[in-house]
Protein backbone atom coordinates (compact mmCIF):
# COMPACT_ATOMS: atom_id res chain seq x y z
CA UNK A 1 1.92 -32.65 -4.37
CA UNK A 2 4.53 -30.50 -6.34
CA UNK A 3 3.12 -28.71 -8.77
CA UNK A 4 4.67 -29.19 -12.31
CA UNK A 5 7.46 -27.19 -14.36
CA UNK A 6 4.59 -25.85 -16.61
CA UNK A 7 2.50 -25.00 -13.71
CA UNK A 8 5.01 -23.31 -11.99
CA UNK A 9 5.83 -20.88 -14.82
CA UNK A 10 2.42 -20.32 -15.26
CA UNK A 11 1.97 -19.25 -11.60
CA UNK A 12 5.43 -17.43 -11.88
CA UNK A 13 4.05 -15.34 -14.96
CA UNK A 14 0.71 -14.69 -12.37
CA UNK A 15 3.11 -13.14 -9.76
CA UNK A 16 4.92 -10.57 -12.75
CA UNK A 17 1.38 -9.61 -13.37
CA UNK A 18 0.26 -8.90 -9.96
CA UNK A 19 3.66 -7.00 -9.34
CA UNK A 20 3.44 -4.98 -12.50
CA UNK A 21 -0.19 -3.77 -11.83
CA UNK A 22 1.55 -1.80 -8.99
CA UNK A 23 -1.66 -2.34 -6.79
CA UNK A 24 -0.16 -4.29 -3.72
CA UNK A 25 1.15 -2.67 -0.74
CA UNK A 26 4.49 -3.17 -0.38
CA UNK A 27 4.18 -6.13 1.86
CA UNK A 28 2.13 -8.30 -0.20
CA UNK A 29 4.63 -7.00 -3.16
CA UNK A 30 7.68 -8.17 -0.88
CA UNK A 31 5.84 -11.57 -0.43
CA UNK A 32 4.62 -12.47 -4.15
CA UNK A 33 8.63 -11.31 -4.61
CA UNK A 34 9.58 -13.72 -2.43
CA UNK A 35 7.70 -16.37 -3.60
CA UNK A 36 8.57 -15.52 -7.31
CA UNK A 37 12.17 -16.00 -6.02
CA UNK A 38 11.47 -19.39 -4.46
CA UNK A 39 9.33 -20.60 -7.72
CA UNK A 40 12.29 -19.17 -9.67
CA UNK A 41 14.84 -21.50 -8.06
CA UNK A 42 12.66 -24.39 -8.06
CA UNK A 43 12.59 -24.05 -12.10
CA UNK A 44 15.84 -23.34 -12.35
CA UNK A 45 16.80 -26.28 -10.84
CA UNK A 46 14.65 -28.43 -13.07
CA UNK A 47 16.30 -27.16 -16.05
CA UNK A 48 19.41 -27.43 -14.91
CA UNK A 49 18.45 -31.51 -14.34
CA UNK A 50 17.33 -31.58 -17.46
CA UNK A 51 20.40 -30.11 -18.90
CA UNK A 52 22.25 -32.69 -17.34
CA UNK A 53 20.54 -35.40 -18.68
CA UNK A 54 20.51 -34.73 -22.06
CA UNK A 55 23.84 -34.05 -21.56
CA UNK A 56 24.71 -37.29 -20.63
CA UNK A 57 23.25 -38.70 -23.62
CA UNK A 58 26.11 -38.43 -25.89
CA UNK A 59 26.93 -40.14 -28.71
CA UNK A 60 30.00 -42.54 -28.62
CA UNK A 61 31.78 -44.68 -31.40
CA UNK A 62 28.77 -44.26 -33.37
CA UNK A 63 26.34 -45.13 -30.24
CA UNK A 64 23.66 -42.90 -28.37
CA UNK A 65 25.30 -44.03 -24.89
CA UNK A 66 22.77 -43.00 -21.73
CA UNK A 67 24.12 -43.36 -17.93
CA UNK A 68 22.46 -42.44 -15.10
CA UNK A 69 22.80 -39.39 -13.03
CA UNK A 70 22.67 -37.88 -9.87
CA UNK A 71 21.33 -34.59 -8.42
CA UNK A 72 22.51 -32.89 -5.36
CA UNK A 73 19.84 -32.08 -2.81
């Protein structure tokens, strides 16, 4: 089940912690990197949908117009 935008930045904000402690080895610090990159793009992305809905709600003649869009996957 993917996890949601909130609890991705939550577990995102876990990974700075454990990296600024400075108690991993440097593997496990590469990995949580790694995976704070991979969260990271995964937000990203959902903002960036969410950007381009709201920007497709614009108003026209007067009118709150909404049409449809697509992502690219």
């Amino acid at each position: 089940m993917e996890k949601s935008f909130e609890e991705q930045i939550e577990k995102l904000e876990q990974i700075v912690q454990e990296l600024e402690k400075g108690e991993l080895s440097l593997e496990d610090s590469v990995n949580k990197f790694e995976e704070g990159i991979k969260i990271s793009k995964k937000c990203n992305k959902t903002l960036e949908d969410a950007e381009k809905k709201i920007t497709i709600l614009v108003k026209e003649n007067d009118e709150i117009k909404e049409e449809n869009f697509e992502t690219e996957e």
